[in-house]
Protein backbone atom coordinates (compact mmCIF):
# COMPACT_ATOMS: atom_id res chain seq x y z
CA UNK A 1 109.25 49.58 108.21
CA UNK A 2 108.40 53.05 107.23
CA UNK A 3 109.95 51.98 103.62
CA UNK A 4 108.01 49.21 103.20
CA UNK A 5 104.44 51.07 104.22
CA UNK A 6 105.40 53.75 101.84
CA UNK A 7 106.27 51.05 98.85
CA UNK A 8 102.63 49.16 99.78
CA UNK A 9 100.94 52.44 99.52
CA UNK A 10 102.50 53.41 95.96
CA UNK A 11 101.75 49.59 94.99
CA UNK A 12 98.05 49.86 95.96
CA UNK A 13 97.87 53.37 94.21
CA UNK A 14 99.27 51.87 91.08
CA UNK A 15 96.66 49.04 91.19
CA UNK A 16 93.85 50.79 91.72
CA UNK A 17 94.57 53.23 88.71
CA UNK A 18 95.37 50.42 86.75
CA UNK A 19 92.28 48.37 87.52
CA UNK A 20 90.35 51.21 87.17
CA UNK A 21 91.78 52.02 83.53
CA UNK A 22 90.79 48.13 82.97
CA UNK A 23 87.03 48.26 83.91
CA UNK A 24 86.65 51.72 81.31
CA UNK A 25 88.34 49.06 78.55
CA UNK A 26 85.81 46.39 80.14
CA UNK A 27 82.87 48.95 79.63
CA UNK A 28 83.94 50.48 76.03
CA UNK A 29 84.43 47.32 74.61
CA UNK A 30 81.52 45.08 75.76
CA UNK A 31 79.23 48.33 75.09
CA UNK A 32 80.68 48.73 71.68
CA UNK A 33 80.92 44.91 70.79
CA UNK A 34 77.40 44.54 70.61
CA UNK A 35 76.73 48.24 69.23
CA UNK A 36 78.95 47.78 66.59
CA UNK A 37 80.24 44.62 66.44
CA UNK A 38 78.55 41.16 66.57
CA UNK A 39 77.19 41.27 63.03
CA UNK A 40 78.39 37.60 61.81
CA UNK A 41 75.89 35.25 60.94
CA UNK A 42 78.77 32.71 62.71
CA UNK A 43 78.59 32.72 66.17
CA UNK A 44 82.30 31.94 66.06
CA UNK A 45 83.19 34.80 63.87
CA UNK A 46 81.27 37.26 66.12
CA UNK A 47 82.90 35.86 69.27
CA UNK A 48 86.45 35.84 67.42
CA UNK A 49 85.58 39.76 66.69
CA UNK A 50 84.41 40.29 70.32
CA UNK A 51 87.92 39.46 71.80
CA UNK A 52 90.02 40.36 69.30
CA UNK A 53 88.78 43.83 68.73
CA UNK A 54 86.51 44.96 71.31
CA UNK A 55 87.78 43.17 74.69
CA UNK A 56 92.16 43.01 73.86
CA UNK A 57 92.56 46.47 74.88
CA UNK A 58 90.83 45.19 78.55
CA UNK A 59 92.65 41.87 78.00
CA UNK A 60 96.17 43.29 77.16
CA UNK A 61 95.56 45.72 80.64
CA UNK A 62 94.48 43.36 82.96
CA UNK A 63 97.75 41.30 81.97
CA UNK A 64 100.18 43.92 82.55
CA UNK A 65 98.63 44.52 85.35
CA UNK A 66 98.69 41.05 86.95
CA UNK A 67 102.81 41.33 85.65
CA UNK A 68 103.14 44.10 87.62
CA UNK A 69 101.76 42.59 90.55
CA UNK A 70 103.99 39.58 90.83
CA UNK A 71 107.11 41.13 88.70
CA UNK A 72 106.89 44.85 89.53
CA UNK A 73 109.96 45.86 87.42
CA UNK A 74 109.11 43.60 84.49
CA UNK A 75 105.92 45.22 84.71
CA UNK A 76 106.98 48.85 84.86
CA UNK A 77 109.42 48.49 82.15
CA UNK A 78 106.28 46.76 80.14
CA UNK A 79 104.23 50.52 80.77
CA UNK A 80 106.77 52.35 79.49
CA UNK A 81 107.07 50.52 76.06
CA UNK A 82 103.57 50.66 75.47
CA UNK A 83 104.24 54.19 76.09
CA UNK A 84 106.55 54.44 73.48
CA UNK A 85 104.26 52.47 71.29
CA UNK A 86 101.67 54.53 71.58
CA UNK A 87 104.26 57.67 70.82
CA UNK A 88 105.45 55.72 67.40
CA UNK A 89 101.73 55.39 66.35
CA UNK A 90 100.68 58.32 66.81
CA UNK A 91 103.20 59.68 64.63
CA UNK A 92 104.43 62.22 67.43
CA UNK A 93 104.16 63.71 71.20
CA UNK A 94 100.91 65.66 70.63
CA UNK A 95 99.34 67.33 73.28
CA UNK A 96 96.34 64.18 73.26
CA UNK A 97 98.44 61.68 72.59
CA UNK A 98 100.72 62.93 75.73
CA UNK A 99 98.44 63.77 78.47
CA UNK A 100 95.81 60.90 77.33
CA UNK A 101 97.98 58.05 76.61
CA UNK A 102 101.97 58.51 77.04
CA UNK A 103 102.35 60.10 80.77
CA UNK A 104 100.17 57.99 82.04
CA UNK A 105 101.02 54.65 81.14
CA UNK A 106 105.20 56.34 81.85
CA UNK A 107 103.69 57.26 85.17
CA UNK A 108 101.83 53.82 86.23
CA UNK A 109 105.30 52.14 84.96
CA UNK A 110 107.18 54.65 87.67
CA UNK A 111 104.53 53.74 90.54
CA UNK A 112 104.53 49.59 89.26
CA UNK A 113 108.21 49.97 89.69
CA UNK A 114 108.72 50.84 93.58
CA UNK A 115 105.42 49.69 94.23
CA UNK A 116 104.57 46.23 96.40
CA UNK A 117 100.98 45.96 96.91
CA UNK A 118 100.94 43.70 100.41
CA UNK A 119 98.89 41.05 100.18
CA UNK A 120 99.29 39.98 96.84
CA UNK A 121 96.33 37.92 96.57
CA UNK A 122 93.99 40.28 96.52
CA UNK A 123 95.82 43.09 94.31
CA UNK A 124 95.71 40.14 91.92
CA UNK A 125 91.53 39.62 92.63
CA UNK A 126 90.56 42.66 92.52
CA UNK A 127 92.84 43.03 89.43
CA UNK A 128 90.78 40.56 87.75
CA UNK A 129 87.77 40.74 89.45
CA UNK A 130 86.41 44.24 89.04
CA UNK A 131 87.28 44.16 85.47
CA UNK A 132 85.20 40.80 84.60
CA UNK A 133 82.11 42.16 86.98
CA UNK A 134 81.75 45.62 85.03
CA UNK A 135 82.14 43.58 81.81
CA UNK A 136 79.27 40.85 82.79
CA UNK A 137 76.92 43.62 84.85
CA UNK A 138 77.16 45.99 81.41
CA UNK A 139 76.73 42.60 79.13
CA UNK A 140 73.66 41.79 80.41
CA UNK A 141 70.99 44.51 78.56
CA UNK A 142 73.08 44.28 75.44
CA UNK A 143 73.35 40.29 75.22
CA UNK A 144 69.64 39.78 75.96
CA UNK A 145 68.44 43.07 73.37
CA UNK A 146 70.98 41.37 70.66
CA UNK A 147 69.52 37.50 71.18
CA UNK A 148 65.83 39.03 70.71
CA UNK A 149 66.48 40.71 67.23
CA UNK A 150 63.70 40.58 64.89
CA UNK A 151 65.52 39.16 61.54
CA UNK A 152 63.33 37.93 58.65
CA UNK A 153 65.68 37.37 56.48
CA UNK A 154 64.18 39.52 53.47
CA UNK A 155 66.69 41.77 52.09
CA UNK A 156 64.42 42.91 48.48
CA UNK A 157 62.90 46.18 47.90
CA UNK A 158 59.70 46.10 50.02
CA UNK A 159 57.06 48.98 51.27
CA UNK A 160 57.44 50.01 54.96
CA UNK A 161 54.23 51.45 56.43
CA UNK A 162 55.71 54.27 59.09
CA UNK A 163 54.20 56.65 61.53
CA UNK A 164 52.55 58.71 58.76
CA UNK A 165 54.89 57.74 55.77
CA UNK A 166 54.99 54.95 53.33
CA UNK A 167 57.61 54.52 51.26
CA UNK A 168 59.44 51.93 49.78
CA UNK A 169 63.10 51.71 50.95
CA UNK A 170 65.73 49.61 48.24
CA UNK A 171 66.97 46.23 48.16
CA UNK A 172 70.44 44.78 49.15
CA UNK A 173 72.36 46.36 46.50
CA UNK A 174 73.71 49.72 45.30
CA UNK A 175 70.65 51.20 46.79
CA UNK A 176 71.46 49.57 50.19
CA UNK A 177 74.88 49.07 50.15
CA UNK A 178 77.08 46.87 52.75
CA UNK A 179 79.66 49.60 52.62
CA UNK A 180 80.17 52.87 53.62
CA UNK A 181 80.26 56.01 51.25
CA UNK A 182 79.63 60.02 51.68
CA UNK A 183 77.06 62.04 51.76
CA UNK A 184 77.41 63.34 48.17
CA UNK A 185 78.02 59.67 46.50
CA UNK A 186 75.28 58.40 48.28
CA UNK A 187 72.74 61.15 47.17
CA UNK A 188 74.27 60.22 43.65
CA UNK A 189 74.11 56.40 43.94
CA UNK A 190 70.60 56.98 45.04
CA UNK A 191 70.03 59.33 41.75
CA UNK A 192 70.92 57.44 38.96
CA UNK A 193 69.24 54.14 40.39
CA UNK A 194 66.84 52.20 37.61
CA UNK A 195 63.19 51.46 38.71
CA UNK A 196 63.94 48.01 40.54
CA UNK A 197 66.67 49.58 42.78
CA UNK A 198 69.05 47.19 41.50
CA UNK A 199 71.11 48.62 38.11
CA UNK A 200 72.72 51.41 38.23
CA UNK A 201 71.44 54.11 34.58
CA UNK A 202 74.20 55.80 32.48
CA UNK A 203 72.22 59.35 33.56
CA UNK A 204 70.08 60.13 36.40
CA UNK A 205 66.58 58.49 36.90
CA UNK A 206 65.60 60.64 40.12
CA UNK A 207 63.39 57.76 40.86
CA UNK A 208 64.92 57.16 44.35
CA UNK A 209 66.19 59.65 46.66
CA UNK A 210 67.69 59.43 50.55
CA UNK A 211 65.44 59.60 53.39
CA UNK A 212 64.78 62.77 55.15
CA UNK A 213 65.70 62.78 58.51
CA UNK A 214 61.78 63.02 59.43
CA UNK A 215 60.89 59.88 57.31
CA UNK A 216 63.89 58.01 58.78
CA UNK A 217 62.62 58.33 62.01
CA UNK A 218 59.28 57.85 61.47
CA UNK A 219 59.70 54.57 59.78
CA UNK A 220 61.98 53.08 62.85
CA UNK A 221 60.76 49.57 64.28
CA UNK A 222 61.32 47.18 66.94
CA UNK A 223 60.41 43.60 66.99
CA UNK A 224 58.64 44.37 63.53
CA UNK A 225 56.54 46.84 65.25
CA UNK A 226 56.76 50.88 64.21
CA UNK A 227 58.71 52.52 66.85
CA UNK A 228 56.21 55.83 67.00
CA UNK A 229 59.10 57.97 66.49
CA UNK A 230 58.67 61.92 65.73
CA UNK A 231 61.76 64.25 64.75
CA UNK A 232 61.42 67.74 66.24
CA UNK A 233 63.40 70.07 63.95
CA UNK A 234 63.30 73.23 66.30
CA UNK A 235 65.56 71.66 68.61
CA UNK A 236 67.16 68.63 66.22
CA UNK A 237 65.81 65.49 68.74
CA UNK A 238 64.30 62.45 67.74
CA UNK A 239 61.82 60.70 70.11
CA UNK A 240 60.29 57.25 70.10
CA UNK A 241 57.42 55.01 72.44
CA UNK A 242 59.70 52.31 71.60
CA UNK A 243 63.68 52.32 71.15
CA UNK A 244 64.39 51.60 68.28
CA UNK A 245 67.12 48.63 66.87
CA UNK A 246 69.14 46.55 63.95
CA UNK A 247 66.25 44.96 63.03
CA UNK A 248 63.84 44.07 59.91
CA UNK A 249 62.29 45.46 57.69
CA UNK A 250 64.85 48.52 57.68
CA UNK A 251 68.23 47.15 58.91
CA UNK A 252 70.17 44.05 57.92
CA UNK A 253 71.42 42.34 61.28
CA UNK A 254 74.50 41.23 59.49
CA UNK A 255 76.04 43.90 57.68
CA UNK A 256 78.41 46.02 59.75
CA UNK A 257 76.63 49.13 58.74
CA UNK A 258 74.98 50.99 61.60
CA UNK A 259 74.60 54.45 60.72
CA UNK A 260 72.52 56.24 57.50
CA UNK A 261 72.62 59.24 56.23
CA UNK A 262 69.51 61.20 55.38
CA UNK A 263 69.42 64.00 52.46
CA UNK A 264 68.10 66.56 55.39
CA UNK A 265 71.45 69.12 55.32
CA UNK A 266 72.29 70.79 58.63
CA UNK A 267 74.22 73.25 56.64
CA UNK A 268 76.46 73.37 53.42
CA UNK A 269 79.38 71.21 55.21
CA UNK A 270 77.36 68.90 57.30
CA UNK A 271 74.35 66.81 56.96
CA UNK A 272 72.29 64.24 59.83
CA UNK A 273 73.15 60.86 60.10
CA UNK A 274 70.23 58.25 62.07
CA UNK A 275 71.66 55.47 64.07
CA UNK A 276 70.21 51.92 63.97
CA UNK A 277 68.73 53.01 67.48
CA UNK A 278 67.11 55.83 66.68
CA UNK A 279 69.38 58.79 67.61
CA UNK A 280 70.60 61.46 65.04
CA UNK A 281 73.43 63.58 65.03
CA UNK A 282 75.30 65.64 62.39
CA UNK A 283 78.04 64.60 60.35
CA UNK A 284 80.52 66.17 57.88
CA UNK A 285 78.82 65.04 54.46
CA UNK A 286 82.92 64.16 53.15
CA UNK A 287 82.82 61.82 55.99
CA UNK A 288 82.97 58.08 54.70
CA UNK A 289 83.25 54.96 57.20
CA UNK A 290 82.69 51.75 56.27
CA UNK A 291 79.90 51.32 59.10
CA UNK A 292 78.13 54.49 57.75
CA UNK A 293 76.04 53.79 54.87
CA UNK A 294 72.66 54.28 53.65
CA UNK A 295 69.30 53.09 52.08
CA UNK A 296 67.03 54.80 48.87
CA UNK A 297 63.41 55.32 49.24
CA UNK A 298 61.05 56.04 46.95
């Protein structure tokens, strides 16, 4: 009897560590899905995106889980590949890789293995349940700010009156590109623009230019309204009346790009970067993502 309690304990441990690794996947990936993600004009494409990228990890982790539950040894054995998975991938044991990834997943197989979480029933609800809950409570200000997006459709140069600056930011082009590049080749793209932000001169035009981090911020809008937004440079914050988002005139909903960069230099190796939502942090100007873009002013 005294086996069997101790084997019901280790189940339940290995359950709730394994249903609480779940709900983080559940939060990272509905968070990020709709910070990142969901940028299709296709509803099926963004769904498709949505569980293929941003909810498998929860997906993949709720299954082994449930294995475990009802095949405790299948289950175990299951942990420890994925262990070794994640080894192979990342090239070697390093210390992140090992104490983030590897010993635990080697040490929930161990626990899965002797473990027999009494009743099954609800090892197996809470399993699921907790998982689905944190994803649907954490949807909820993310669906409903996504569905109200203010999208006009009008992707050509155009002048954006902001909180004290007017300038007129590029069209869907070179100038506003749908893919990511540095620091330096966007300062350069921006450079050796022609006059209707569309063709590209053999030598430099200096007619457009990046955004400085103040202008960026000051130009941010919600629901086609100006955000109010002021950049403090004494202590490198941004602050709005209104949150900013992926919105017209300045963003385009359906590109995948989410950050800009902004000619204001924090020093010779890095440079600020403004999020769709307002916030600014520094980046390494060598740093090129495809979701980190930018837009020319003039």
């Amino acid at each position: 009897m005294k086996h069997l309690d101790k084997r019901q304990i280790v189940g339940w441990i290995a359950v709730g560590f394994s249903t609480v690794i779940t709900c983080f996947w559940a939060f990272w990936g509905i968070v990020e899905n709709f910070h990142e993600g969901w940028y299709y004009e296709s509803l099926l494409s963004n769904v498709g995106l949505m569980f293929v990228q941003y909810l498998s990890p929860m997906l993949i982790f709720m299954a082994v889980t449930l294995i475990s539950i009802s095949r405790p040894r299948v289950g175990g054995g299951l942990h420890v590949i994925f262990a070794l998975l994640a080894a192979w991938f990342f090239q070697a044991f390093t210390n992140t890789a090992t104490f983030l990834l590897i010993v635990p997943l080697v040490g929930l197989g161990v626990l899965h293995w002797f473990g027999r979480p009494q009743p099954r029933k609800i090892a197996v609800s809470l399993a699921i349940g907790l998982p689905i809950l944190t994803l649907t409570i954490l949807g909820i200000e993310p669906v409903l700010r996504v569905s109200q997006r203010f999208d006009d459709g009008f992707l050509q140069a155009r002048l954006v009156p902001g909180n004290g600056v007017n300038l007129i930011w590029a069209p869907d082009g070179p100038g506003w590109p749908r893919k990511g590049l540095n620091w330096s080749e966007a300062q350069q793209v921006c450079q050796y623009l022609g006059e209707d932000g569309l063709t590209p001169a053999p030598i430099p035009q200096h007619i457009w230019r990046l955004p400085t981090v103040d202008e960026a911020v000051r130009s941010m809008a919600r629901h086609g309204q100006n955000s109010g937004g002021l950049w403090d440079a004494e202590i490198a914050k941004a602050t709005y009346k209104t949150t900013p988002d992926k919105e017209s005139p300045l963003w385009n909903a359906h590109s995948q790009v989410i950050y800009w960069w902004t000619a204001t230099e924090v020093d010779e190796e890095h440079a600020y970067i403004i999020v769709y939502d307002g916030r600014v942090w520094p980046r390494a100007k060598q740093l090129s993502l495809a979701y980190l873009g930018f837009r020319c002013v003039k």
